[in-house]
N, C-alpha and C. Protein backbone atom coordinates (compact mmCIF):
# COMPACT_ATOMS: atom_id res chain seq x y z
N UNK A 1 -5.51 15.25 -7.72
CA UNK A 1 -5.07 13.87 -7.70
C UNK A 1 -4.34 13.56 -6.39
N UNK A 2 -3.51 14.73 -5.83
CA UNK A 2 -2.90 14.13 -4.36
C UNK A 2 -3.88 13.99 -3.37
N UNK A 3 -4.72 14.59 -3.68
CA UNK A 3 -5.79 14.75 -2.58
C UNK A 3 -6.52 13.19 -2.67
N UNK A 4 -6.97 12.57 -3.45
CA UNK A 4 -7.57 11.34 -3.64
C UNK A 4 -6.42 10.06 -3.53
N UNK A 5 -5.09 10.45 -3.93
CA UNK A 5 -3.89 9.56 -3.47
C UNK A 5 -3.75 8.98 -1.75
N UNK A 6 -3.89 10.28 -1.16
CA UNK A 6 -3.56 10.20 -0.07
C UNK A 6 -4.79 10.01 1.00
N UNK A 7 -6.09 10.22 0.06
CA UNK A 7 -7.18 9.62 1.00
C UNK A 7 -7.45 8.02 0.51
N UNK A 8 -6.85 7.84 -0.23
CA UNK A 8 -6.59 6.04 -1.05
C UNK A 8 -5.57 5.10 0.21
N UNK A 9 -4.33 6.19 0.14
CA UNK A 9 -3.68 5.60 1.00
C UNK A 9 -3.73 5.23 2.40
N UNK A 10 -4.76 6.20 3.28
CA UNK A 10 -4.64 6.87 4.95
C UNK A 10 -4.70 5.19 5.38
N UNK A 11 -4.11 5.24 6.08
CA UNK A 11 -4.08 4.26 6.78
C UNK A 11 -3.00 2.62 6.47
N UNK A 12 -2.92 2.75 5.49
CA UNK A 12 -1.86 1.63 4.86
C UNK A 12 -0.38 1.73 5.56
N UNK A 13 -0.16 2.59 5.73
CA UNK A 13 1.55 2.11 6.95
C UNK A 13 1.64 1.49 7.38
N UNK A 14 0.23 0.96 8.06
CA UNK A 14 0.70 0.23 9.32
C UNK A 14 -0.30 -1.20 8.53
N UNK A 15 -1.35 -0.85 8.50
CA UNK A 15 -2.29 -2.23 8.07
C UNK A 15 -1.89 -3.01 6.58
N UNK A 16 -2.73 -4.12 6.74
CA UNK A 16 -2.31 -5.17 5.39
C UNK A 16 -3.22 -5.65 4.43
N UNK A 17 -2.92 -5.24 3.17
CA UNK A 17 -3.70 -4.98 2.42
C UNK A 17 -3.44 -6.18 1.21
N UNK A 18 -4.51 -7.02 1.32
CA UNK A 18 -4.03 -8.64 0.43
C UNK A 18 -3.84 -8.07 -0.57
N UNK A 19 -3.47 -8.75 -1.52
CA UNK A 19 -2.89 -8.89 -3.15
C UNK A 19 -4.05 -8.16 -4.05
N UNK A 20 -5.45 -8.89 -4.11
CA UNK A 20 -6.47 -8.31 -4.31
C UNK A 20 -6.82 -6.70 -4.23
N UNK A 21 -6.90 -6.44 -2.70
CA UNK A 21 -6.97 -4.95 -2.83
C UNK A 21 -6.17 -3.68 -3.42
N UNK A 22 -4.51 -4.35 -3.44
CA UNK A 22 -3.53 -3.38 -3.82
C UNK A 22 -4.04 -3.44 -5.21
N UNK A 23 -4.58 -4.57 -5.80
CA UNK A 23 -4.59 -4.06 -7.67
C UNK A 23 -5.89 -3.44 -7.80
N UNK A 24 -7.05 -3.60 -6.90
CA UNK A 24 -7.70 -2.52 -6.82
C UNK A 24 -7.63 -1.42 -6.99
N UNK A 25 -6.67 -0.93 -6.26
CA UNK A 25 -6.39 0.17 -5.49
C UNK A 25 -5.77 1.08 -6.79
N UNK A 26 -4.58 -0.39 -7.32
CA UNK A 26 -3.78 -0.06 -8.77
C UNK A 26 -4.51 0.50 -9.95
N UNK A 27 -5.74 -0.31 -10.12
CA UNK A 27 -7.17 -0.34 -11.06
C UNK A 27 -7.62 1.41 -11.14
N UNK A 28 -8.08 1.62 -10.00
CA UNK A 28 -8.34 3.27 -9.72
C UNK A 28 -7.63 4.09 -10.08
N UNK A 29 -6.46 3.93 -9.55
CA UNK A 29 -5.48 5.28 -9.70
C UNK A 29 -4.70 4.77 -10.98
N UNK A 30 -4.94 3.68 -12.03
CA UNK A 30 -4.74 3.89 -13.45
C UNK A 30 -5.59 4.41 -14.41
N UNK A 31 -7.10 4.06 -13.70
CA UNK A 31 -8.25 4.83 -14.34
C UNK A 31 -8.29 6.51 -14.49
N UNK A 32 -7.86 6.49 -13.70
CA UNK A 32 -8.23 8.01 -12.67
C UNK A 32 -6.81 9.16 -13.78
N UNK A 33 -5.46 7.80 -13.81
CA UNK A 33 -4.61 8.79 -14.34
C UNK A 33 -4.63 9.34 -15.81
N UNK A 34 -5.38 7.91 -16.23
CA UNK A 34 -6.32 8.25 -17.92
C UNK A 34 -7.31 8.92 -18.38
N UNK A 35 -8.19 9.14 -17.20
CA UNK A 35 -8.91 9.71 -17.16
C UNK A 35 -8.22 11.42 -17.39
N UNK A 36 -7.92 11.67 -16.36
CA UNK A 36 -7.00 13.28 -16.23
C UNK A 36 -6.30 12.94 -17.70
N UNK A 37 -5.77 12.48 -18.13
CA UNK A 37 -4.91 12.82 -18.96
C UNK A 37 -5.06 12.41 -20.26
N UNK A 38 -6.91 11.87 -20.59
CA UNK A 38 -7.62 11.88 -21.63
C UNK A 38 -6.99 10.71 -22.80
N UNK A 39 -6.72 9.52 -21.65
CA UNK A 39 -5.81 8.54 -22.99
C UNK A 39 -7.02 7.19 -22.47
N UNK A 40 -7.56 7.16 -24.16
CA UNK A 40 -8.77 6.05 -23.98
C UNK A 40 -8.26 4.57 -24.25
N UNK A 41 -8.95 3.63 -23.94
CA UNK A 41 -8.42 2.16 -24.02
C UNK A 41 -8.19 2.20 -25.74
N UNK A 42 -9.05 2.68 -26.28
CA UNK A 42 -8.80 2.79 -28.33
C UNK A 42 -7.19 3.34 -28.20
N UNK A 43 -6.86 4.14 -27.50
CA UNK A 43 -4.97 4.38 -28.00
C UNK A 43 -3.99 3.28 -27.70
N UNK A 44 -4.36 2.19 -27.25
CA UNK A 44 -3.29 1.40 -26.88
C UNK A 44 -2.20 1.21 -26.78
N UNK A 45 -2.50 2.23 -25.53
CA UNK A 45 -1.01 2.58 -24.80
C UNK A 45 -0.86 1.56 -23.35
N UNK A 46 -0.10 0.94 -22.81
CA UNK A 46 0.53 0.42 -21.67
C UNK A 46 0.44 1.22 -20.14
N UNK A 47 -0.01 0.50 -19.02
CA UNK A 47 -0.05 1.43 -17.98
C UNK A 47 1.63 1.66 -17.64
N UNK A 48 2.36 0.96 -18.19
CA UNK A 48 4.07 1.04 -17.84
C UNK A 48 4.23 2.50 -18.74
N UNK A 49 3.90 2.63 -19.73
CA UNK A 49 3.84 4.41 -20.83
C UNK A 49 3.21 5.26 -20.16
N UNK A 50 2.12 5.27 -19.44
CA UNK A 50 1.53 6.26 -19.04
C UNK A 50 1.88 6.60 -17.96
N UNK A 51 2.49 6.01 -17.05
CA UNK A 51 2.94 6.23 -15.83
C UNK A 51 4.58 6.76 -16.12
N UNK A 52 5.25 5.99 -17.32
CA UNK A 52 6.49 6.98 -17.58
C UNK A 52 6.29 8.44 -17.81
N UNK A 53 5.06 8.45 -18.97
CA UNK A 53 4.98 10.32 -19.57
C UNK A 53 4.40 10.56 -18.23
N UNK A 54 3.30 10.81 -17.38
CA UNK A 54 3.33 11.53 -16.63
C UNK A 54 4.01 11.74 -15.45
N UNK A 55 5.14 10.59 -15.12
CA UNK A 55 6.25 10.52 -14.56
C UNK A 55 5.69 11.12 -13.00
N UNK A 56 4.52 10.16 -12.83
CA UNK A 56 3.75 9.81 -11.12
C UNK A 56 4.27 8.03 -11.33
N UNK A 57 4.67 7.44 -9.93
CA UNK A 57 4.75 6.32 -9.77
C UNK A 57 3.39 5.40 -9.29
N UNK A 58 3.88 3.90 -9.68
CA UNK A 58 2.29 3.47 -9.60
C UNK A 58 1.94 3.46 -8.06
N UNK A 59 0.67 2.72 -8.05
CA UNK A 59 0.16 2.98 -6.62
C UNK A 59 0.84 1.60 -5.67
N UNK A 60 1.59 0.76 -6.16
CA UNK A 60 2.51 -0.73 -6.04
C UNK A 60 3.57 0.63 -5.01
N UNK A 61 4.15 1.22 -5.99
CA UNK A 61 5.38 2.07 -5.61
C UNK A 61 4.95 2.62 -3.86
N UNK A 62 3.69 3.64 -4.29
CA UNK A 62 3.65 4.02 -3.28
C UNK A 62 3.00 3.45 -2.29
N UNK A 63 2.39 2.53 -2.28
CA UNK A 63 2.50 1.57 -1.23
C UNK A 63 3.59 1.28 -0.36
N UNK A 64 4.56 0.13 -1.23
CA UNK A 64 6.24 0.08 -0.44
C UNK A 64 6.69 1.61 -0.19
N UNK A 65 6.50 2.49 -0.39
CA UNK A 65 7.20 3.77 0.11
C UNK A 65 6.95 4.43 1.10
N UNK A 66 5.25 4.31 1.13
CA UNK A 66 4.95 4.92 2.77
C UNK A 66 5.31 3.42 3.79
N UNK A 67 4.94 2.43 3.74
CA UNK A 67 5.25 1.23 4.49
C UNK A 67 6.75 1.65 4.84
N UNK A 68 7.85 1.96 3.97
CA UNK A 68 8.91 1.93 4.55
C UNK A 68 8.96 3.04 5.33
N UNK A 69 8.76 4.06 4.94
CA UNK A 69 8.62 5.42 5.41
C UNK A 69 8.28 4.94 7.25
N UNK A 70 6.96 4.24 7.23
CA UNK A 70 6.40 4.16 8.57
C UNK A 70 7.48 2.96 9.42
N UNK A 71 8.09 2.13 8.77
CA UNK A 71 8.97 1.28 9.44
C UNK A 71 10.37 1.74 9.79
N UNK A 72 10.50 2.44 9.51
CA UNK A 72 11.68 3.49 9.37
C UNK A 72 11.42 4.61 11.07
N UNK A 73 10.32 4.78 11.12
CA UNK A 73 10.23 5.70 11.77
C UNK A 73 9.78 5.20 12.85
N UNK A 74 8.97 3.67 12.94
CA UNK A 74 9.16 2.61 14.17
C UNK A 74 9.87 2.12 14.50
N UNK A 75 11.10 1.71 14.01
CA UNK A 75 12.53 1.39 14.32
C UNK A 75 12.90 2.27 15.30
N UNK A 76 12.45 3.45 14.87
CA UNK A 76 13.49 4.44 15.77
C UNK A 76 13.11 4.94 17.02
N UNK A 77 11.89 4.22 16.93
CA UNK A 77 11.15 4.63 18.39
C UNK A 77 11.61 3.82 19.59
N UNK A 78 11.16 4.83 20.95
CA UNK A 78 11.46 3.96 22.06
C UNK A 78 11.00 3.00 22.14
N UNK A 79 11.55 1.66 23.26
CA UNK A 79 11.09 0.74 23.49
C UNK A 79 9.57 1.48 24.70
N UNK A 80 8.36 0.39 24.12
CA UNK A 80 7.10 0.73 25.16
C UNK A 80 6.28 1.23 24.18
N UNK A 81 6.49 2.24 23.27
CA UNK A 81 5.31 3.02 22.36
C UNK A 81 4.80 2.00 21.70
N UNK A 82 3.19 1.95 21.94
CA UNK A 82 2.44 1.15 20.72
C UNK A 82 2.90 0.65 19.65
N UNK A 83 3.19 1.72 18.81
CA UNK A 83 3.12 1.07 17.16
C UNK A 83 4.45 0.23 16.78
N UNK A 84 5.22 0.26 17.90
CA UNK A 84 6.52 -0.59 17.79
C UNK A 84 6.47 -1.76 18.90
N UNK A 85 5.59 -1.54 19.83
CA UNK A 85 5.02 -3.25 19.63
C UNK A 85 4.25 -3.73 19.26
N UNK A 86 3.55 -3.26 18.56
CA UNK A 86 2.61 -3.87 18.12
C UNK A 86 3.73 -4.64 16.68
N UNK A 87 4.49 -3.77 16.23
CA UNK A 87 5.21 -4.33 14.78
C UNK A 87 6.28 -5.63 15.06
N UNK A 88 6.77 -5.51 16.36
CA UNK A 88 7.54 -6.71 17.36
C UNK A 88 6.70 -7.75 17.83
N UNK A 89 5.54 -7.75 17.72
CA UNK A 89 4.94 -8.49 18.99
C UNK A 89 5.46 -10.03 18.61
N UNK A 90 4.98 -10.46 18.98
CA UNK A 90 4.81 -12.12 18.93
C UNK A 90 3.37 -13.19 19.08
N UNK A 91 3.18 -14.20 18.77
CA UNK A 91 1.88 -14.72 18.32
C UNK A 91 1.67 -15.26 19.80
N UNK A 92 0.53 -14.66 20.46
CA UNK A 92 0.23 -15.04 21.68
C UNK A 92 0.52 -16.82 22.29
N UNK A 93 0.14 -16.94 23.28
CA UNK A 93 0.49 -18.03 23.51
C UNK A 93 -1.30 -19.04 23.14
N UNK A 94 -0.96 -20.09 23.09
CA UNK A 94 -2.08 -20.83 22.69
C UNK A 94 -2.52 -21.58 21.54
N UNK A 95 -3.90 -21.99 21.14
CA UNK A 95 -3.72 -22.26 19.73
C UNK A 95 -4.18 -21.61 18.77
N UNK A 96 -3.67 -22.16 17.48
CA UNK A 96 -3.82 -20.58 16.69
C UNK A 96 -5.22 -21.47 15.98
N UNK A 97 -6.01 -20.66 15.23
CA UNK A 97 -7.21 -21.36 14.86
C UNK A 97 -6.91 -22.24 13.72
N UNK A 98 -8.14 -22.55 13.11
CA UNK A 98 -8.10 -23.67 12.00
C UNK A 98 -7.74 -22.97 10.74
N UNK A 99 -8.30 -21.53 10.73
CA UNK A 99 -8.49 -21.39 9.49
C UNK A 99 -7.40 -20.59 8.75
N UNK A 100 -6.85 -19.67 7.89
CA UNK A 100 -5.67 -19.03 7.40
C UNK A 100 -5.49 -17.89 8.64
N UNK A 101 -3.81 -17.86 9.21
CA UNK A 101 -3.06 -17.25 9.82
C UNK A 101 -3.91 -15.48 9.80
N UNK A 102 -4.07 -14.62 9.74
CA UNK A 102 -3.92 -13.49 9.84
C UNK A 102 -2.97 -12.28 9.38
N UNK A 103 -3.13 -12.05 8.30
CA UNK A 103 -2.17 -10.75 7.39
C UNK A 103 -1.41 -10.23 8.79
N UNK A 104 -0.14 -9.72 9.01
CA UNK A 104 0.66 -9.11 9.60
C UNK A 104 1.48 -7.94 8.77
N UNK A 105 1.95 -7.10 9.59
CA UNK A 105 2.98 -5.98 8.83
C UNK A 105 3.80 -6.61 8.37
N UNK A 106 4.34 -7.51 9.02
CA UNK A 106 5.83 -8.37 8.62
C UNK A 106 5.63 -9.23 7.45
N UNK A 107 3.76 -9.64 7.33
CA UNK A 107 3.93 -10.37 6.06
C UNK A 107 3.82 -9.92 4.61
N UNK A 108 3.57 -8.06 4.88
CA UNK A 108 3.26 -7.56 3.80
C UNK A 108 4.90 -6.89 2.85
C-alpha cells in the first residue's frame, strides 16, 4: 500500500490538483483500503470507521502534509533556487486571458 500511496502522490508538492481529482484520488485509496481489509459496501461501515480501525489517514490528509512538508522546505531555501521562485513569483506583466485564472500553489 505505501508503494501505490506514494506513486499516487509523486509529484503533488509542488503541482495543483482541482477538487475533482483529490476525491479521485480519495475514491482509490478508499477502495484500495477495503479492498486489503475485506470490508464490502453490504457492511455499512463509514469511510470516517475505516480509516479510524486501520488508523492510515485519508488521502485529503496526506495531501496537506506533503504540500506543507514541501513549503516548509521552500521557505527555507536561498533566494535564486527555482522552486522558491517559482512559489513567489508574480503574474507576469500583461493581459491575463479570457478564460479561468490558472490553479497556483498558493491557491491550493
Amino acid at each position: 500500500m505505501a508503494c501505490v500511496v506514494c506513486t499516487l502522490l509523486y509529484g503533488s508538492e509542488f503541482g495543483t490538483l482541482t477538487s475533482h481529482q483529490e476525491r479521485r484520488l480519495n475514491t482509490f485509496h478508499m477502495r484500495n483500503l477495503r479492498r486489503i481489509f475485506d470490508i464490502t459496501w453490504r457492511d455499512h461501515v463509514t469511510n470516517n470507521t475505516v480509516l479510524e480501525e486501520t488508523g492510515i489517514p485519508s488521502m485529503f490528509t496526506l495531501l496537506k502534509q506533503r504540500r506543507m512538508r514541501m513549503l516548509g522546505h521552500a521557505t527555507r531555501m536561498e533566494d535564486g533556487r527555482i522552486p522558491k521562485d517559482l512559489l513567489y513569483r508574480e503574474l507576469p506583466t500583461g493581459k491575463r486571458p479570457t478564460r479561468r485564472p490558472r490553479l497556483r500553489f498558493k491557491d491550493a
